[in-house]
Protein backbone atom coordinates (compact mmCIF):
# COMPACT_ATOMS: atom_id res chain seq x y z
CA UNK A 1 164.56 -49.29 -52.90
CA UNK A 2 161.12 -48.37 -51.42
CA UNK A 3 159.71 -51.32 -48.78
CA UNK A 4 156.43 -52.00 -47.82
CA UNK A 5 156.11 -52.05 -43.98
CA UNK A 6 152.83 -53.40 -43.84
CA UNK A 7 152.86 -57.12 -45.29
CA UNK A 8 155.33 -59.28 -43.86
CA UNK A 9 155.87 -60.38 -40.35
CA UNK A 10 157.92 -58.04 -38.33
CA UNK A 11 160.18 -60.70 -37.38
CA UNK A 12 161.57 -60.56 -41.11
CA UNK A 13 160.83 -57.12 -42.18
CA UNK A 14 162.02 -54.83 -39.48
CA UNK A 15 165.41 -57.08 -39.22
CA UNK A 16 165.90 -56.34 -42.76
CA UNK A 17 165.51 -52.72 -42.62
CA UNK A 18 166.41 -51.98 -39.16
CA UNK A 19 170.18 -53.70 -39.79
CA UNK A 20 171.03 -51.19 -42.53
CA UNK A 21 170.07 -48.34 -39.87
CA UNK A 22 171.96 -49.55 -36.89
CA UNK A 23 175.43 -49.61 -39.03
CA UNK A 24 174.37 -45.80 -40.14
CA UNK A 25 174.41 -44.58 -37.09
CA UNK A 26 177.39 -46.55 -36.46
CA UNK A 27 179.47 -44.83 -38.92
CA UNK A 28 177.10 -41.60 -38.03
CA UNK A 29 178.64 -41.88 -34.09
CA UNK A 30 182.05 -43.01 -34.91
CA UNK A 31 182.52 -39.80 -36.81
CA UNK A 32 181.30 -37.72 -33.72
CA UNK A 33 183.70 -39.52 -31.56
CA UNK A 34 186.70 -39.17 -34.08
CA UNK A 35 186.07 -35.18 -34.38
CA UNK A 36 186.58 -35.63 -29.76
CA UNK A 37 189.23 -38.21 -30.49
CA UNK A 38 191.69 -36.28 -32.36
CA UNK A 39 190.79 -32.41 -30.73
CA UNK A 40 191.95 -34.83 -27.50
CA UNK A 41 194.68 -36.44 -29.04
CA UNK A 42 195.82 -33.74 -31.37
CA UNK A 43 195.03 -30.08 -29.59
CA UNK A 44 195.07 -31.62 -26.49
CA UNK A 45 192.75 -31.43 -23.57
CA UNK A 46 191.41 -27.80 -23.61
CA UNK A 47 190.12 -28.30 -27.40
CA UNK A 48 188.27 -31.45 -26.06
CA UNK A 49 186.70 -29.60 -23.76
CA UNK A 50 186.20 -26.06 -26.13
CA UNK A 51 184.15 -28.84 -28.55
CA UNK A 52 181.94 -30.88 -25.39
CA UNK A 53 181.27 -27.50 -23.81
CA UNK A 54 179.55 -26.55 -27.01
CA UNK A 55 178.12 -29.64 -27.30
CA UNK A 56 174.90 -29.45 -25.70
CA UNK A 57 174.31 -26.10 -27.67
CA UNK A 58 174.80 -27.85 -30.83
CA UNK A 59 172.27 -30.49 -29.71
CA UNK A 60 169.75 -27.73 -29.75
CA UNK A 61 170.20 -27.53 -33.22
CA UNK A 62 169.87 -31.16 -33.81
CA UNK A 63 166.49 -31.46 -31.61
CA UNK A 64 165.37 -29.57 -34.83
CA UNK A 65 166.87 -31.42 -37.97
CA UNK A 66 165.39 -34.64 -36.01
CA UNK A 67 162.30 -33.19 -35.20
CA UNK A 68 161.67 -32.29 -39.24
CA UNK A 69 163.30 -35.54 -39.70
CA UNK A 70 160.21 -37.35 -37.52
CA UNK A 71 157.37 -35.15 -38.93
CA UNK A 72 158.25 -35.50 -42.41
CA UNK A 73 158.74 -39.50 -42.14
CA UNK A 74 155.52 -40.25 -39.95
CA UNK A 75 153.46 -38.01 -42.31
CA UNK A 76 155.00 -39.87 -45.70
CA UNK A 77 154.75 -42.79 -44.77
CA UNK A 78 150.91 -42.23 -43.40
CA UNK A 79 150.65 -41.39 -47.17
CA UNK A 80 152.85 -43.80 -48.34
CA UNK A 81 150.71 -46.76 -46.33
CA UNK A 82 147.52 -45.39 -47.97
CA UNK A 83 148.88 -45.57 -51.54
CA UNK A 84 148.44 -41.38 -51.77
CA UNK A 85 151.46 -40.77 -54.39
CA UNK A 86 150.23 -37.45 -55.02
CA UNK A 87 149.92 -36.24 -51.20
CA UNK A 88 153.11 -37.73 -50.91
CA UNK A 89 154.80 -35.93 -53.55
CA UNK A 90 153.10 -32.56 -52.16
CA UNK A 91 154.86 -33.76 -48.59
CA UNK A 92 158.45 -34.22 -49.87
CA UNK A 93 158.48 -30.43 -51.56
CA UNK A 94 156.56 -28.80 -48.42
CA UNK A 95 159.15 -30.50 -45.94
CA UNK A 96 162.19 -29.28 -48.07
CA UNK A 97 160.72 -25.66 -48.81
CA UNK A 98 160.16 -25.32 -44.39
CA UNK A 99 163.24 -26.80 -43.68
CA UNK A 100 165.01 -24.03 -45.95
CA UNK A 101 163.27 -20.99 -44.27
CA UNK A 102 163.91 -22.79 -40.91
CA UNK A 103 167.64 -22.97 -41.68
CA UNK A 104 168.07 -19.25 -42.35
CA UNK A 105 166.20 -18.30 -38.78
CA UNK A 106 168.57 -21.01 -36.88
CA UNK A 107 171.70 -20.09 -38.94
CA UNK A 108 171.35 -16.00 -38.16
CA UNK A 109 170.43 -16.62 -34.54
CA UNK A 110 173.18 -19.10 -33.89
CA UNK A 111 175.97 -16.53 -35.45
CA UNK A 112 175.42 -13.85 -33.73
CA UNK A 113 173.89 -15.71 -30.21
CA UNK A 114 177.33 -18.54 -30.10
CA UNK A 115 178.93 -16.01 -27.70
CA UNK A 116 175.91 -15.34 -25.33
CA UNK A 117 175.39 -19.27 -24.99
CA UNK A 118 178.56 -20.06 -24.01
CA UNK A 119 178.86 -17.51 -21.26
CA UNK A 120 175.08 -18.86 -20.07
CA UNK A 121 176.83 -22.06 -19.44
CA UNK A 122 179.13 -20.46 -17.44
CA UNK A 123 182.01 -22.04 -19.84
CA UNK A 124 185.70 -21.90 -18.37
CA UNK A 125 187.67 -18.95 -19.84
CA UNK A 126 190.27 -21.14 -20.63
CA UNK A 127 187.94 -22.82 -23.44
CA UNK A 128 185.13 -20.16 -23.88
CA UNK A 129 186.99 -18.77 -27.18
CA UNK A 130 187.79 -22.04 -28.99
CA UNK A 131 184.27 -23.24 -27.84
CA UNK A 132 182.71 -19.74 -29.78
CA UNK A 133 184.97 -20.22 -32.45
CA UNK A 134 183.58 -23.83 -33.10
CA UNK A 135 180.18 -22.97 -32.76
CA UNK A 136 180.23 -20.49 -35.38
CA UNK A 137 181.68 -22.51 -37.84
CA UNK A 138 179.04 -25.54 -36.89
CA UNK A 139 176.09 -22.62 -37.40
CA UNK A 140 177.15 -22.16 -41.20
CA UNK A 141 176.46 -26.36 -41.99
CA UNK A 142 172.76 -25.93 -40.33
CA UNK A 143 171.17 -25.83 -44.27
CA UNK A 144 173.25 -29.11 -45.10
CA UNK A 145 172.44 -30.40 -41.59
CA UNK A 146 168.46 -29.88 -42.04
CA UNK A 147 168.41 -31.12 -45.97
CA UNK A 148 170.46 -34.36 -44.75
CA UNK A 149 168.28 -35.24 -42.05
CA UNK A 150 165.02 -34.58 -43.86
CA UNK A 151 166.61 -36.93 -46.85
CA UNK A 152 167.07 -39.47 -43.98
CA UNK A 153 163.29 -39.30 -42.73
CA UNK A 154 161.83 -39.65 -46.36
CA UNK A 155 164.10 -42.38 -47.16
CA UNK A 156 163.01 -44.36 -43.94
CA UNK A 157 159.28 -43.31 -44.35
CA UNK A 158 159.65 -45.70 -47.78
CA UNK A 159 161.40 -48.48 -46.52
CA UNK A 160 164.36 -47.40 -47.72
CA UNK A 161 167.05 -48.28 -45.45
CA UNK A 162 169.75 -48.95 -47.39
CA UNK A 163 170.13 -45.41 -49.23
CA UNK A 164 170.74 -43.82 -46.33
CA UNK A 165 173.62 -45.66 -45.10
CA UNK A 166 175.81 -45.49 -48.43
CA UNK A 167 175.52 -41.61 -47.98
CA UNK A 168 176.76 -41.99 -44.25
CA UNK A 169 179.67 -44.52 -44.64
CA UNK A 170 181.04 -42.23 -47.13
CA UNK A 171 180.25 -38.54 -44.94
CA UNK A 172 181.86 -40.55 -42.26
CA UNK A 173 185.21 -41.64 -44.07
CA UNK A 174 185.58 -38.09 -45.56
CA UNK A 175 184.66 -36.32 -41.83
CA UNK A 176 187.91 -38.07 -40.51
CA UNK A 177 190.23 -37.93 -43.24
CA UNK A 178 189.29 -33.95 -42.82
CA UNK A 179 189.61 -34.13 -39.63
CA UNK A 180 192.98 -35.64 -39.26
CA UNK A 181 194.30 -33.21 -41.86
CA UNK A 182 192.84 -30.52 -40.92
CA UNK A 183 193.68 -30.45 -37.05
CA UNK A 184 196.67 -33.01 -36.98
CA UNK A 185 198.10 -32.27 -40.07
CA UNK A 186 197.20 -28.37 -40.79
CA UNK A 187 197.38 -27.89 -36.82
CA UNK A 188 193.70 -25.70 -37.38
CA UNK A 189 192.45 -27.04 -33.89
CA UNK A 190 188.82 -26.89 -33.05
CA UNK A 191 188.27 -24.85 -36.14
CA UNK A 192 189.55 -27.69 -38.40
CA UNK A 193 187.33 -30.01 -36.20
CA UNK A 194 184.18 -27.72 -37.06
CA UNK A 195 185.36 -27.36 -40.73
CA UNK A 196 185.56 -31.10 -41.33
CA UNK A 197 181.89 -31.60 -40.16
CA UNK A 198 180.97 -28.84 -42.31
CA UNK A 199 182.06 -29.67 -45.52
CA UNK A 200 181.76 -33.99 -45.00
CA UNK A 201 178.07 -33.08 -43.93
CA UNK A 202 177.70 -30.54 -46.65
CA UNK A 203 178.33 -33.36 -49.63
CA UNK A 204 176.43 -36.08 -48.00
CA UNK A 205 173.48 -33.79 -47.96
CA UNK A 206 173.30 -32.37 -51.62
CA UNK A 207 174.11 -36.26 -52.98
CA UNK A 208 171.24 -37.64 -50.69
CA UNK A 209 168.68 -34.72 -51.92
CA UNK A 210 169.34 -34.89 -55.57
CA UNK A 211 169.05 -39.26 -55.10
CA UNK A 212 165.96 -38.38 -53.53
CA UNK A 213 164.34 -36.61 -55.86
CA UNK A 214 165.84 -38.31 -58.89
CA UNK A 215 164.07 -41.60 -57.29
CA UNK A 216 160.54 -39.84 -56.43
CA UNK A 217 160.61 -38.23 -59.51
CA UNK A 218 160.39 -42.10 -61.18
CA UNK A 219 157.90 -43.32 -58.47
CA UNK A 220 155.50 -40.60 -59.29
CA UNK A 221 156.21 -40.31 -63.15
CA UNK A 222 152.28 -40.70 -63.84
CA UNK A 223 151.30 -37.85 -61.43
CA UNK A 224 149.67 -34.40 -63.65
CA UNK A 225 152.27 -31.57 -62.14
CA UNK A 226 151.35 -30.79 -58.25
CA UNK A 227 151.72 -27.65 -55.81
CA UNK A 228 155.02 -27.64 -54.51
CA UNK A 229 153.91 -26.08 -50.87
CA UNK A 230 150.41 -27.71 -49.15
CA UNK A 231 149.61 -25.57 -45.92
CA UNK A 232 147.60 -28.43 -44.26
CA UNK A 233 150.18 -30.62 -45.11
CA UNK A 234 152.44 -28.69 -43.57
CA UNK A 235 150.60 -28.25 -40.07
CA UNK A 236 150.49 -32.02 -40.61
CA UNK A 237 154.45 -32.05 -40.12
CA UNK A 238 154.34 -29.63 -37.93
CA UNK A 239 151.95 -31.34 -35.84
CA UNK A 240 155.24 -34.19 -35.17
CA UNK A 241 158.19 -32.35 -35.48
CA UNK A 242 157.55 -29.48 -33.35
CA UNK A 243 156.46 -32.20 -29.76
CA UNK A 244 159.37 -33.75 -31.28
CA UNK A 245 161.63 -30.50 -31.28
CA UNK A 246 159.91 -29.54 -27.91
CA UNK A 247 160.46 -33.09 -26.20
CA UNK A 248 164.49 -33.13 -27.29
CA UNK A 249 164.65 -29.50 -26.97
CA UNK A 250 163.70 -29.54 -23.51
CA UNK A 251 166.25 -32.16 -22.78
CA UNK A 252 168.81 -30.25 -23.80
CA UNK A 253 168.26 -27.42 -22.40
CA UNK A 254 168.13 -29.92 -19.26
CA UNK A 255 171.64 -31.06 -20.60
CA UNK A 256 172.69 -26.91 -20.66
CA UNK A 257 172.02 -26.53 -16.91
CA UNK A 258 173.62 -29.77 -16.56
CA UNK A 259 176.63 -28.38 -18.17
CA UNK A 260 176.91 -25.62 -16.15
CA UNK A 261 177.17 -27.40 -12.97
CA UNK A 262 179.77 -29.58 -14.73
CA UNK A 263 181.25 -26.39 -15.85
CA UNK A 264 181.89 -25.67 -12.24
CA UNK A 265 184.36 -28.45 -12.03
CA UNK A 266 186.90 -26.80 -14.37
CA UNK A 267 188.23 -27.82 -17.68
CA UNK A 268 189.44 -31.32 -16.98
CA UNK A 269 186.02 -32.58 -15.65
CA UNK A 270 184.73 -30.67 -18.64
CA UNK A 271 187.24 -32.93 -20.66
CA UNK A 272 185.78 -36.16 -18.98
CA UNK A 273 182.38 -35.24 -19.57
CA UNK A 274 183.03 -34.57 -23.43
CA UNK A 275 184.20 -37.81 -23.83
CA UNK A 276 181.79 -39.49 -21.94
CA UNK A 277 179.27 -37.91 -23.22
CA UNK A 278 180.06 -38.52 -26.43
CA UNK A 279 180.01 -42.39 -26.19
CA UNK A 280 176.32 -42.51 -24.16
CA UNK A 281 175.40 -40.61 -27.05
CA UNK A 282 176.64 -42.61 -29.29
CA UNK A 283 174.87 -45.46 -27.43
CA UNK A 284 171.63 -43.79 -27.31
CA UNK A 285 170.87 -42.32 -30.79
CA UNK A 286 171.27 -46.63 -31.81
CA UNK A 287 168.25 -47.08 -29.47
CA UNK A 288 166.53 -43.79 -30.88
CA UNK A 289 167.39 -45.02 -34.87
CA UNK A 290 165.42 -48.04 -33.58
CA UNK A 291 162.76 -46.26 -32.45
CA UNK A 292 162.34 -44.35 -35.52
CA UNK A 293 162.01 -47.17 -37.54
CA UNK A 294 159.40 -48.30 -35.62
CA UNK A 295 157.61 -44.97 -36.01
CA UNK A 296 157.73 -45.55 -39.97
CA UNK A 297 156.17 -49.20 -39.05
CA UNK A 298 153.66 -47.81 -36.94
CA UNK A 299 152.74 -44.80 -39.47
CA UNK A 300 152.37 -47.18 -42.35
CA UNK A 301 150.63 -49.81 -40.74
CA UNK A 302 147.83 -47.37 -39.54
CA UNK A 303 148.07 -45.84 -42.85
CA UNK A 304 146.95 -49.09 -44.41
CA UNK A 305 144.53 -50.04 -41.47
CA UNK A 306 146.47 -52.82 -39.50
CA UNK A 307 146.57 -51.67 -36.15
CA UNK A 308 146.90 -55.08 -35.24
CA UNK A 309 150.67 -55.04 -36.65
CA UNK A 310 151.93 -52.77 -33.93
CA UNK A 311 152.14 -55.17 -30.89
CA UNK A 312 153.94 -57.57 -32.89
CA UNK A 313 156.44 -54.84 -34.18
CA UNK A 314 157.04 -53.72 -30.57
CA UNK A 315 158.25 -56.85 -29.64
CA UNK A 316 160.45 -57.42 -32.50
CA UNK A 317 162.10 -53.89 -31.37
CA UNK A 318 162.57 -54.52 -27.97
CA UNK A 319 164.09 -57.43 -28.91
CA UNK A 320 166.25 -55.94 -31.28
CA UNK A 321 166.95 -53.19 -28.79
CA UNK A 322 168.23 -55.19 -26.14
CA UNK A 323 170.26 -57.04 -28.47
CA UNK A 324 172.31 -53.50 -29.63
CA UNK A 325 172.43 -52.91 -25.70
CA UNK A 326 174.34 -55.67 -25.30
CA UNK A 327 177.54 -54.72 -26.16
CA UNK A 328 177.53 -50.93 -25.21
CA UNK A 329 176.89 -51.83 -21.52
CA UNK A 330 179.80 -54.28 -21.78
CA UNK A 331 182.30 -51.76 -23.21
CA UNK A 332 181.50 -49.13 -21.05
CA UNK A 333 181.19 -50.39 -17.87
CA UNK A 334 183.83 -53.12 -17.85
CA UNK A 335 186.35 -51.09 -20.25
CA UNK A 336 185.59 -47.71 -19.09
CA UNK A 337 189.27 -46.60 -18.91
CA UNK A 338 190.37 -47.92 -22.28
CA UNK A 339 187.48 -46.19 -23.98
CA UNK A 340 188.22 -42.69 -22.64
CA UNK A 341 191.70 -43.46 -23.17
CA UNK A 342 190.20 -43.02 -26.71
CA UNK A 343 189.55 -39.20 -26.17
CA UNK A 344 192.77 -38.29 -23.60
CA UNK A 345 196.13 -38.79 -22.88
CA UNK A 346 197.59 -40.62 -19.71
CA UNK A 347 198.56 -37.45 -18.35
CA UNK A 348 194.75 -36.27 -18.50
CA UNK A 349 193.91 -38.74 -15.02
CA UNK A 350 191.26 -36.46 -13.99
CA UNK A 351 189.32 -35.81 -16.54
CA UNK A 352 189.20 -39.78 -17.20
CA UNK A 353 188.60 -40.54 -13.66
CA UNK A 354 185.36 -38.47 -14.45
CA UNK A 355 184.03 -40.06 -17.19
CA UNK A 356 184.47 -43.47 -16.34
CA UNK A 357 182.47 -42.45 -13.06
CA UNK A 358 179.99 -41.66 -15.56
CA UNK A 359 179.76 -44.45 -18.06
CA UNK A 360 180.03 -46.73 -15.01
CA UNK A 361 176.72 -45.45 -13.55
CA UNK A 362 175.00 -44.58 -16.84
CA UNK A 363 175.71 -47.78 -18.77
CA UNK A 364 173.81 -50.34 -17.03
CA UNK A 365 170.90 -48.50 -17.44
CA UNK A 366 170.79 -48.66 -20.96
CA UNK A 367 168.67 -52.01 -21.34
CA UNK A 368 165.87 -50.00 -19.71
CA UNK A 369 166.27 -46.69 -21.58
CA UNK A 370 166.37 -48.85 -24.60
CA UNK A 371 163.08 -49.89 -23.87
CA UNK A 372 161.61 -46.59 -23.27
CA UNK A 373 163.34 -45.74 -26.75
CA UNK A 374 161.20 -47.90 -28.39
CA UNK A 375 157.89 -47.63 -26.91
CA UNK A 376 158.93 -43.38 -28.15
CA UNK A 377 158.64 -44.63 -31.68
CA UNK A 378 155.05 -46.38 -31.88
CA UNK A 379 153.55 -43.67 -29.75
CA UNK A 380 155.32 -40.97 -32.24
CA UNK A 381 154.42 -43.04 -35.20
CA UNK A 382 150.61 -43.16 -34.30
CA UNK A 383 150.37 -39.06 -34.38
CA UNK A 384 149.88 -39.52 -30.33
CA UNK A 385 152.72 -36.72 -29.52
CA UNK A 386 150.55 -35.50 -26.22
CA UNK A 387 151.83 -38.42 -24.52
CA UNK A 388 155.12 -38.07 -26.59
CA UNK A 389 156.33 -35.23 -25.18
CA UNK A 390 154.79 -35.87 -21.48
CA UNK A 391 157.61 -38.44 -20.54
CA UNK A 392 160.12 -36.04 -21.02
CA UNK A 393 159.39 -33.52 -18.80
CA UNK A 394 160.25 -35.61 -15.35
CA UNK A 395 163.38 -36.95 -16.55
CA UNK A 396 164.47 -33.09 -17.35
CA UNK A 397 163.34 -31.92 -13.75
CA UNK A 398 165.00 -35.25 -11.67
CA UNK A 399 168.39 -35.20 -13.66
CA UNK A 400 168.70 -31.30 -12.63
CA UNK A 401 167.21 -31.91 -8.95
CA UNK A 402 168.97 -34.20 -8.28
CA UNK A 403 172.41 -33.22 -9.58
CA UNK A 404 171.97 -30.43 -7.71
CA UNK A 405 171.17 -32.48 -4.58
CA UNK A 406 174.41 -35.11 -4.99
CA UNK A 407 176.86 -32.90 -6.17
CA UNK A 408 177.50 -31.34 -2.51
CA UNK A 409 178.11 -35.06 -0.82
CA UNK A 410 179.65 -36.23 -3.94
CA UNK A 411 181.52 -33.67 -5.81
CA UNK A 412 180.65 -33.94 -9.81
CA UNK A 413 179.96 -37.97 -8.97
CA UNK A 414 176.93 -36.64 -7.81
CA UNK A 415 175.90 -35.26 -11.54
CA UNK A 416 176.50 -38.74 -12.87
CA UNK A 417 174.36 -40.27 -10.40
CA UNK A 418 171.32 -38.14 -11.40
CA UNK A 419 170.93 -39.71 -14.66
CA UNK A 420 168.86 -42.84 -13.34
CA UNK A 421 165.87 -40.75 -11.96
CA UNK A 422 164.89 -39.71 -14.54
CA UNK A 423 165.52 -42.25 -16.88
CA UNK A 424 163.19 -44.44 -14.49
CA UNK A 425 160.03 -41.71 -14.84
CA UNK A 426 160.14 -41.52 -18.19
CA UNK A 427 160.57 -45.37 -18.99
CA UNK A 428 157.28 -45.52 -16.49
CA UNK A 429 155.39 -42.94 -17.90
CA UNK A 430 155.89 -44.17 -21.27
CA UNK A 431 154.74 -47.89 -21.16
CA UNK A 432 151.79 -46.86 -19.44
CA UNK A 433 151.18 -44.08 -22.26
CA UNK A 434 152.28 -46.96 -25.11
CA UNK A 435 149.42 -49.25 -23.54
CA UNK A 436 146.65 -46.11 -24.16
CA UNK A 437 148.10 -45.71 -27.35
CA UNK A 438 147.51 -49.49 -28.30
CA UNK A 439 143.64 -49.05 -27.28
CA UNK A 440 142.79 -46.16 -29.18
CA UNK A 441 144.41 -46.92 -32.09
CA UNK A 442 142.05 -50.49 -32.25
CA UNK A 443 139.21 -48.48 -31.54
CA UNK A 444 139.52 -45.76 -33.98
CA UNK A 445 139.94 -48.94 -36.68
CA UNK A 446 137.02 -50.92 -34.96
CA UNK A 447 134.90 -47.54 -34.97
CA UNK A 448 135.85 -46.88 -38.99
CA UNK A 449 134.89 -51.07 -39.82
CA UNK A 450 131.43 -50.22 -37.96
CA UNK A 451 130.85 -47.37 -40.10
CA UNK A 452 131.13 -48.73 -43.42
C-alpha cells in the first residue's frame, strides 16, 4: 500500500508506519542473534567467535546495501512527494541496474580478499579458518543482500511499511529453521550458519523485487514506456548513498581496529564481544529503522513544499525513539548475564564476564544515541549529507583513542568504556547540524514563495 507522508499529523502517520518497521527489524535482529545463538550453543565457543570476528567485515558490506538503500528511498520519495511518476519509475530501474554492477565488484573482491581481512584483524588462529570459511560463503548472498535492501528503501520511500515486514517475518522463520538444521542437525558449523543466511536472504529478496515491480508496474500503468537507466538520476542516488556508505563505512572500519585490539584478548573475549555485539546491534539498527523513516518523511515533505512538517515529525521520533529505548536498556543492563547466557554456555565465564562489562556500560547510553539516530534521518532526508557524514568522524577517532588509552589500566574493560566518547561528539555535533538544517530548508521554501 503506498502512503502519503505529507498530509496528516505526524502524531498519527509516522505511528502507523513506523510500528510495521520496528517489528521488521525485530524479526530482522532476532535472526542475526539466532545464527550467534546456535554457532554458541551448537559448535560451541570458537564458531561464535569464527562468526563475530568476521563480523565487522561483513558490516562493510552492509554500509553499502544501506547506503543504496538511503539514496534510492530519499530520491523516490523526493519524486514521489512531487507527484513525478515518471522520474520515479526512471529511479526504481537506475537503482536496481547500479546495485547489480555494484554487487559483482563487492562479490569478486570479497572472495578472493576474506583471507587478507581476517589476518588484518589480527584474528586468533584458533578461529581465523572458520572465520574465512564464513566469509566466503556470506560474499556469494551480496546480489540478494543489495536487491533486498534496495526493495526495502523503495517500499519505505512510498509509505509502504507493511510490505516489507511480511517479506522479513518469513526470511527470518526460514533463516532459523536453516540454521538449526543445518549446524545442529547436519553438524555443518559456521558454514551451515553462512548457508542459512544465504539462501533465507536469497528468497526474501527475489519475492520482494518481483512484488515491487508487479505493484509499480500498476501505479504507473498510464506512463508511455521510459529509459530504464537516467545518469543524473543516478548521481542523484549517488549523491546519498555514497556519504551514507562513507559515514557507516568509516565506522566500521573504526569497529575493524576495534576488533583487533579485542582480538588481542584471545578467543573467549572474542566470544563475549560477538555476543555483545550482536545485541547493541540489534538495539541500534531499531533506532536507525527510525531514523530512516524519518528520512522518507523529511524527503517527501520537502518534495511537496512543507518544510514546516519536519519539526513536528522530529518530535514524534524522538518520542518514539525513546519509547523503543526503553526496554533494551532494561534488558541489558539489569539482565546482562541471562542475555549472553543466550549466546554461551556456563562453562564459557569469561567470555560472558566480557560482554556483560560491555552491555553494562553501553546500554545506558542508548536514550542519547537514540536521539542522535534520529536527528541522522531529517538531516539525510533533506539531501544535507555534508553535515551527515561530519558527526561520524569524532566518534570513529574517540572510540579508537580512547580504547587504546583504557585498555592498559583496564584490560579489554577499557575497550568497552570507549564507546561513550564518541557517542557524546556525535550526538553534539548533530543537533547543532539538525538546527542549520531546519533554517535552510525554510529559507530555500521562503526564497521559492518570493519568487513566484
Amino acid at each position: 500500500m503506498i502512503t502519503d507522508l505529507t498530509k496528516e499529523h505526524p502524531d498519527k502517520i509516522l505511528w502507523r508506519f513506523l510500528l510495521p518497521l520496528m517489528i521488521s527489524v525485530i524479526f530482522q535482529q532476532f535472526y542475526n542473534i539466532a545464527d550467534s545463538m546456535i554457532a554458541g550453543k551448537f559448535a560451541g565457543e570458537s564458531a561464535l567467535g569464527a562468526v563475530g570476528a568476521s563480523y565487522p567485515i561483513t558490516i562493510i558490506y552492509m554500509a553499502f546495501a544501506v547506503g543504496m538503500n538511503l539514496g534510492a528511498s530519499v530520491v523516490i520519495s523526493r519524486l514521489f512527494g512531487a507527484g513525478d511518476k515518471a522520474g520515479l519509475r526512471r529511479a526504481v530501474s537506475t537503482a536496481f541496474i547500479s546495485v547489480l554492477v555494484l554487487s559483482v565488484v563487492l562479490s569478486v573482491f570479497g572472495y578472493f580478499c576474506s583471507g587478507a581481512m581476517m589476518r588484518w584483524i589480527h584474528t586468533p588462529e584458533d578461529i581465523m579458518a572458520d572465520g574465512v570459511l564464513y566469509l566466503k560463503i556470506y560474499v556469494y548472498g551480496l546480489s540478494f543482500l543489495l536487491f533486498y535492501n534496495v526493495c526495502t528503501g523503495i517500499f519505505t520511500a512510498l509509505g509502504d511499511s507493511k510490505t516489507p515486514l511480511y517479506f522479513l517475518i518469513g526470511s527470518s522463520l526460514g533463516n532459523i529453521f536453516l540454521d538449526y538444521l543445518f549446524v545442529a542437525q547436519f553438524q555443518w558449523g559456521v558454514a551451515g550458519v553462512a548457508w542459512a543466511t544465504f539462501l533465507a536472504q536469497g528468497v526474501s529478496a527475489v519475492l520482494a523485487f518481483l512484488t515491487l515491480w508487479r505493484r509499480l508496474a500498476a501505479y504507473t500503468r498510464e506512463l508511455e514506456r521510459q529509459p530504464l537507466f537516467d545518469r543524473s538520476l543516478l548521481w542523484r542516488i549517488i549523491s546519498i548513498a555514497v556519504p551514507s556508505i562513507m559515514q557507516q563505512s568509516v565506522l566500521s572500519v573504526g569497529n575493524l581496529f576495534v576488533q583487533e585490539i579485542v582480538n588481542s584478548y584471545g578467543s573467549a573475549v572474542v566470544a563475549g564481544y560477538s555476543g555483545a555485539i550482536k545485541l547493541n546491534t540489534f538495539a541500534i539498527n531499531t533506532f536507525m529503522t527510525l531514523g530512516s523513516c524519518l528520512s522518507s518523511y523529511t524527503a517527501q515533505n520537502l518534495g511537496a513544499g512543507k518544510p514546516a512538517r519536519l519539526s513536528l515529525g522530529f518530535r514524534t521520533g524522538i518520542k518514539l525513539a525513546e519509547f523503543a529505548a526503553l526496554p533494551f536498556v532494561i534488558l541489558y543492563f539489569v539482565f546482562s548475564r541471562g542475555m549472553m547466557g543466550l549466546f554461551l554456555n556456563a562453562e564459557s565465564e569469561e567470555a560472558i564476564h566480557a560482554g556483560m562489562a560491555f552491555l553494562r556500560i553501553v546500554s545506558p547510553l542508548y536514550f542519547m544515541i537514540s536521539i542522535k539516530l534520529m536527528t541522522d534521518g531529517i538531516i539525510r532526508g533533506s539531501g544535507a549529507m555534508a553535515y551527515f557524514v561530519a558527526a561520524t568522524v569524532p566518534d570513529l577517532i574517540l572510540r579508537i583513542g580512547f580504547a587504546h588509552l583504557l585498555t592498559p589500566k583496564f584490560g579489554s574493560t577499557g575497550i568497552w568504556m570507549a564507546w561513550p566518547f564518541g557517542w557524546f561528539a556525535a550526538t553534539a555535533l548533530t543537533i547543532l547540524f539538525y538546527r542549520k538544517v531546519i533554517e535552510n530548508c525554510n529559507y530555500r521554501t521562503e526564497r521559492i514563495k518570493v519568487r513566484k
